[in-house]
C-alpha atoms as a PDB file:
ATOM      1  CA  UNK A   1     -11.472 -31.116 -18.517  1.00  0.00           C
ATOM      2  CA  UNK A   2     -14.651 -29.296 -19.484  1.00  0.00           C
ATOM      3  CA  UNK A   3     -17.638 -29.298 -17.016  1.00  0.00           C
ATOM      4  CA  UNK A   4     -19.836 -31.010 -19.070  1.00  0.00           C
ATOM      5  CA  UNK A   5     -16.986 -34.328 -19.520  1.00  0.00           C
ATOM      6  CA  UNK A   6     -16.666 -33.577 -15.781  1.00  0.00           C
ATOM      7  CA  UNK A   7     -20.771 -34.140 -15.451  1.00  0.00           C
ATOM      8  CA  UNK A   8     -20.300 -37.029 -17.960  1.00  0.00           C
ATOM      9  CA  UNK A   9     -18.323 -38.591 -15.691  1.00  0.00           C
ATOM     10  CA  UNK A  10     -19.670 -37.951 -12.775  1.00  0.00           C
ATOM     11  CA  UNK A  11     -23.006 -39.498 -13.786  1.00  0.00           C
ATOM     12  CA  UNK A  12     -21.099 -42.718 -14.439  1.00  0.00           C
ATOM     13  CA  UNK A  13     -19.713 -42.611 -11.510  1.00  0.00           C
ATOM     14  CA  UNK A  14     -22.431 -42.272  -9.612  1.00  0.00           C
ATOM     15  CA  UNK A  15     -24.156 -44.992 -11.021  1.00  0.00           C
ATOM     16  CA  UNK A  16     -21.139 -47.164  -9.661  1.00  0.00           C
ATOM     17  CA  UNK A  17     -21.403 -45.324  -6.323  1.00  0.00           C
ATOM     18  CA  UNK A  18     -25.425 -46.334  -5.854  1.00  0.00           C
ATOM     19  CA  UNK A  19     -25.335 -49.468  -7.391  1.00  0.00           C
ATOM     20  CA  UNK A  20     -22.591 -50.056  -4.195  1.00  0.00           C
ATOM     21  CA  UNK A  21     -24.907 -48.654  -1.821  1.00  0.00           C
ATOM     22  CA  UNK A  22     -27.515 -51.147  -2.641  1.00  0.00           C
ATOM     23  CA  UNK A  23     -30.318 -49.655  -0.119  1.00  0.00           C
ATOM     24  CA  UNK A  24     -32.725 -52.077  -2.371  1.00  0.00           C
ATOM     25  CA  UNK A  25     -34.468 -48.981  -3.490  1.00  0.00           C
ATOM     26  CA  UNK A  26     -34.197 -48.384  -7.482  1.00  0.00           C
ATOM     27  CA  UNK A  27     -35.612 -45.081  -7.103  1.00  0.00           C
ATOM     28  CA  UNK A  28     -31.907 -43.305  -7.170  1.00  0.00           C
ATOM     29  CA  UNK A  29     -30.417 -45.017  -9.949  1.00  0.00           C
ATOM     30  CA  UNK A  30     -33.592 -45.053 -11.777  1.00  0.00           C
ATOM     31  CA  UNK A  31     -33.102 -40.698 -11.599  1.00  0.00           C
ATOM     32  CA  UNK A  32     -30.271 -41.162 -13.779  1.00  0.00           C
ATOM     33  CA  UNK A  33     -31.939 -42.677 -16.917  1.00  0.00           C
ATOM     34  CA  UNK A  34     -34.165 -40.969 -19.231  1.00  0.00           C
ATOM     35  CA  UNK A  35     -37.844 -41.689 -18.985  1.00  0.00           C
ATOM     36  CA  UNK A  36     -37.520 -43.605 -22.523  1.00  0.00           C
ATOM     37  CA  UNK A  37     -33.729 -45.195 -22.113  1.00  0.00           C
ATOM     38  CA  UNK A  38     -32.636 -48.406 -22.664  1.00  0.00           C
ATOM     39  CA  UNK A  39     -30.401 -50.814 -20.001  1.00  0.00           C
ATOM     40  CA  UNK A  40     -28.402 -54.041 -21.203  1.00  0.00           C
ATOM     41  CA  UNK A  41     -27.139 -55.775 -18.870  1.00  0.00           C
ATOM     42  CA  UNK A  42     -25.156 -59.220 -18.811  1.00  0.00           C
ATOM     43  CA  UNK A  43     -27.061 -60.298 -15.501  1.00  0.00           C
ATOM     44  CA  UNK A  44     -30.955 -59.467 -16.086  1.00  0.00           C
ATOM     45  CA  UNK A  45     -30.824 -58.843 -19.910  1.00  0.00           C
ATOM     46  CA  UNK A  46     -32.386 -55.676 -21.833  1.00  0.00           C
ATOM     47  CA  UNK A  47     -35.028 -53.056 -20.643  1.00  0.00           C
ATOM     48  CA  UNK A  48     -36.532 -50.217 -22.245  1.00  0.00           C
ATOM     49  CA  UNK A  49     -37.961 -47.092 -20.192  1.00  0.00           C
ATOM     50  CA  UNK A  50     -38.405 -46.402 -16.671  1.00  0.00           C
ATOM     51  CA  UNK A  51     -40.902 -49.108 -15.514  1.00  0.00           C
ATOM     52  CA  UNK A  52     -38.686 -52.314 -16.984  1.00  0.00           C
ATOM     53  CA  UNK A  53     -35.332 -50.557 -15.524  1.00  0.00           C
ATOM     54  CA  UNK A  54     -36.647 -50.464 -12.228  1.00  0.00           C
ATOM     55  CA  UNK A  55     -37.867 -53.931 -12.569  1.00  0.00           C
ATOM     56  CA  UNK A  56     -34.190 -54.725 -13.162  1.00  0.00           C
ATOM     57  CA  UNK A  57     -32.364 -53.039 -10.694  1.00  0.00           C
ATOM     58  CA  UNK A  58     -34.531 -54.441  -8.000  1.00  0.00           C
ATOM     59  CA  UNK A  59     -33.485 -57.759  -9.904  1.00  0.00           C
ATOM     60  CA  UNK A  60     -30.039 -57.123  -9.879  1.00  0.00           C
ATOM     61  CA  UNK A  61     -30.839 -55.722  -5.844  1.00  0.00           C
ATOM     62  CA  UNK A  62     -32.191 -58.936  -4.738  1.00  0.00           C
ATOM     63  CA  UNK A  63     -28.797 -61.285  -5.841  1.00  0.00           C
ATOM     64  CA  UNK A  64     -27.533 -61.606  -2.616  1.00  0.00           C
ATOM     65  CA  UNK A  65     -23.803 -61.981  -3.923  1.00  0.00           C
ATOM     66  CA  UNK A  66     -23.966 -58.510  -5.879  1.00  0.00           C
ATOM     67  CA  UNK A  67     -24.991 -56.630  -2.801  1.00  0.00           C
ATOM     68  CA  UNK A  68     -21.203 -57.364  -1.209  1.00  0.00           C
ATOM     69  CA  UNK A  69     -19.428 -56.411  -4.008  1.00  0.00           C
ATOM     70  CA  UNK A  70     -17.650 -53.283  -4.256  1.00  0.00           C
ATOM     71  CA  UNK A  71     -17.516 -51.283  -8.116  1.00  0.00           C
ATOM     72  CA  UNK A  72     -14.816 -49.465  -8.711  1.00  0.00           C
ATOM     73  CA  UNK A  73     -15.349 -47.497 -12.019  1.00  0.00           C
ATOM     74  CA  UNK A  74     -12.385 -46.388 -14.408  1.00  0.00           C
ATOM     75  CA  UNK A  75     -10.854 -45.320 -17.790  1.00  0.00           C
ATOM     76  CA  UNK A  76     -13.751 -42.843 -19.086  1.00  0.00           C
ATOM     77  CA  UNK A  77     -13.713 -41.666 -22.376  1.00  0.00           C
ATOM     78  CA  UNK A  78     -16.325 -38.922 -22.962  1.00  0.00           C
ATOM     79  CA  UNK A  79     -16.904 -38.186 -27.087  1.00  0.00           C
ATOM     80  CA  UNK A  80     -19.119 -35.407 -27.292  1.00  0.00           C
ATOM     81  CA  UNK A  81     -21.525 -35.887 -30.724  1.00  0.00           C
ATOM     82  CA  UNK A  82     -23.203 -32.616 -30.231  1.00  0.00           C
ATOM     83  CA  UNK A  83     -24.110 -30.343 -27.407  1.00  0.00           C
ATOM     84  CA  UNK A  84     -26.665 -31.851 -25.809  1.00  0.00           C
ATOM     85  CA  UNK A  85     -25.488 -35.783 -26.123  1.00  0.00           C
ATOM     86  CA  UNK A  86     -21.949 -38.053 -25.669  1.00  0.00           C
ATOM     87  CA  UNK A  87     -20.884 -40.975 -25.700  1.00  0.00           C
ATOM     88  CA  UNK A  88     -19.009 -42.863 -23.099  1.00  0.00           C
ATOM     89  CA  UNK A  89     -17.215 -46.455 -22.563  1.00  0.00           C
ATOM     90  CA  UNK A  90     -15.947 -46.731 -19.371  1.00  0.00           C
ATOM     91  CA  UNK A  91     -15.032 -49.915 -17.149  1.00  0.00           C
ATOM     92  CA  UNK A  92     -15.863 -51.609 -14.094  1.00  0.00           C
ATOM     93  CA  UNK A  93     -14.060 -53.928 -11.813  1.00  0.00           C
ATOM     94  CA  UNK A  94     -15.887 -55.354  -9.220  1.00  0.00           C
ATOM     95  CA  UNK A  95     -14.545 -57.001  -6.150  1.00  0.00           C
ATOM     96  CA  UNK A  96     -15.499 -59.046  -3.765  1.00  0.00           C
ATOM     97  CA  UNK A  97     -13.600 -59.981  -0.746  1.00  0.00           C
ATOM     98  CA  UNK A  98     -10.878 -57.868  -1.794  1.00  0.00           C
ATOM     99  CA  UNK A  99     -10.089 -59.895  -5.098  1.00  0.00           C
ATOM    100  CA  UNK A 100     -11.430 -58.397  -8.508  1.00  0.00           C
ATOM    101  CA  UNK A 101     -14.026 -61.007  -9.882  1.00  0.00           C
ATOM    102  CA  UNK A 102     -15.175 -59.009 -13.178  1.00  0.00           C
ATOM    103  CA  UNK A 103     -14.078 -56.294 -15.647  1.00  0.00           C
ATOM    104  CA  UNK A 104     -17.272 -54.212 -17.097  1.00  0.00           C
ATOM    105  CA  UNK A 105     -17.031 -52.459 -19.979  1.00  0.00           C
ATOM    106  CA  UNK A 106     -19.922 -49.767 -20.327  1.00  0.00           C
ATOM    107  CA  UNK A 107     -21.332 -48.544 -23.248  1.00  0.00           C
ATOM    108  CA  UNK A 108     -23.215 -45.146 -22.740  1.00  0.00           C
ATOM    109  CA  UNK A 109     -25.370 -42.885 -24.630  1.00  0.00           C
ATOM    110  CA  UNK A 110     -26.027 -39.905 -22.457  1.00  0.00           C
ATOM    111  CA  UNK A 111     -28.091 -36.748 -22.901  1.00  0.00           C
ATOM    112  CA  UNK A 112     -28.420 -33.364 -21.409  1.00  0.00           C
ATOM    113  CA  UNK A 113     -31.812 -32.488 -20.412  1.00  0.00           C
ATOM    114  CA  UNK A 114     -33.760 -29.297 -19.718  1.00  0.00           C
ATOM    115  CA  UNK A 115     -33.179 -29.262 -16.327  1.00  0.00           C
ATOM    116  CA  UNK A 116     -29.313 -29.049 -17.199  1.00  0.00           C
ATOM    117  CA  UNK A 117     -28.601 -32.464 -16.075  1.00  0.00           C
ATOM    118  CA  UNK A 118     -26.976 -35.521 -18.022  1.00  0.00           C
ATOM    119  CA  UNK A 119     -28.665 -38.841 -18.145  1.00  0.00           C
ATOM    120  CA  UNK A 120     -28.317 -42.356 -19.644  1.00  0.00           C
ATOM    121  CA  UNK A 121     -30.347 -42.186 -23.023  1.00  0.00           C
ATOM    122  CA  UNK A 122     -28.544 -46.111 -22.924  1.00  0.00           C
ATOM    123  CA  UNK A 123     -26.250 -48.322 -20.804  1.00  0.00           C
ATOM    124  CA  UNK A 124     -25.284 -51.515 -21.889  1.00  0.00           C
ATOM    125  CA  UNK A 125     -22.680 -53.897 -19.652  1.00  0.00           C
ATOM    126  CA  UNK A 126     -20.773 -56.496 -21.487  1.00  0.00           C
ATOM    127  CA  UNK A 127     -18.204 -58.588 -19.037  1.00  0.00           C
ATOM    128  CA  UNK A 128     -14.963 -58.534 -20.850  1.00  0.00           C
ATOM    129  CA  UNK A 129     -13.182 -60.823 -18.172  1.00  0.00           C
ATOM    130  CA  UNK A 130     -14.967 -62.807 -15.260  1.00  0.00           C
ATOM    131  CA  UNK A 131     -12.860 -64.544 -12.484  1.00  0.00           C
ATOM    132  CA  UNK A 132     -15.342 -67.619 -12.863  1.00  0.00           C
ATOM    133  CA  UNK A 133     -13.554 -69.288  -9.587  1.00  0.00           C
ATOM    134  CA  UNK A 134     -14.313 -66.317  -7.405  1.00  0.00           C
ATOM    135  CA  UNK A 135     -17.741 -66.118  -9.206  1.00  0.00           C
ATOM    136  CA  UNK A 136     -18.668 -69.316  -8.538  1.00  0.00           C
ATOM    137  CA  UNK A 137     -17.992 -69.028  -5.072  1.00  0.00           C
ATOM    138  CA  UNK A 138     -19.754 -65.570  -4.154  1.00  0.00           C
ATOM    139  CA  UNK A 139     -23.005 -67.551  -5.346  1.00  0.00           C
ATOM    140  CA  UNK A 140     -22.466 -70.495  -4.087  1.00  0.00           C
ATOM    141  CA  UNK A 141     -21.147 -69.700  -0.170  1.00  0.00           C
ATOM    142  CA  UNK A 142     -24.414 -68.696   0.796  1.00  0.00           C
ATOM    143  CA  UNK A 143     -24.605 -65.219  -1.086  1.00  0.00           C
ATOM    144  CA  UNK A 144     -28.171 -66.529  -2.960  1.00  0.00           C
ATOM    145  CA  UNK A 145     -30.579 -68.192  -1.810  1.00  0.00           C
ATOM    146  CA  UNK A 146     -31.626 -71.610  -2.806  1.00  0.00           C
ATOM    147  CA  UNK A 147     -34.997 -73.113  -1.909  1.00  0.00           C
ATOM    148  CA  UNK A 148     -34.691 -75.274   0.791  1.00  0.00           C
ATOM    149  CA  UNK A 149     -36.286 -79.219   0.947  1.00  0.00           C
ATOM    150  CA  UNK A 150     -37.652 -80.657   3.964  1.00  0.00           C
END
């Protein structure tokens, strides 16, 4: 494997690792995008550039029943297009409470910048299979919160 797939995959992989972290700060993942990229994602739909990303990770922060999953990233396949740019699709099984409750499969653009470092130029999600049993109860045992009447 050539160090630049290895950096490919790396950055992918690190997304999965910080995303599982989930300190509620979007400021790490955010490092990983370019300043103009582009995130689609099945949960809080499309943003473009820095300021809507971080609006959506903090989203995607604040669903309770995301923060105790674990991601467990897989099956990269890095296509180079030119020096400086690849493309990747990858997947992502998440789990929670030790059963897997979604396949991923990521769509990447990624580009090398100046500073010799690769970054999502785009990331889209699309959920390929979803355990809707297990789904349905990580949301509803308490992992979101509902308004409460009095």
């Amino acid at each position: 494997m050539s160090s630049h797939t290895a950096s490919v995959v790396n950055l992918v992989n690190e997304y999965a690792f910080l995303f599982g972290r989930n300190t509620g700060s979007a400021s790490p993942l955010l490092a990983l995008f370019t300043e103009d990229a582009t995130l689609n994602d099945d949960f809080v739909g499309q943003s473009h550039g820095h300021d809507e990303i971080r609006s959506s990770l903090e989203e995607l922060f604040g669903l309770e029943f995301l923060a105790e999953a674990s991601h467990v990233p897989q099956g990269h396949f890095v296509s180079f297009e030119s020096d400086k740019q690849a493309s990747v699709t990858s997947y992502t099984v998440m789990f929670w409470k030790c059963n897997p409750v979604l396949v991923l499969r990521w769509t990447d653009v990624v580009v090398l910048g100046a500073d010799n470092k690769w970054r999502f130029q785009s990331r889209t999600s699309e959920a390929i299979q979803k355990n809707l049993e297990h789904l349905g109860e990580m949301q509803l045992r308490g992992k979101k919160q509902y308004p409460q009447h009095e």
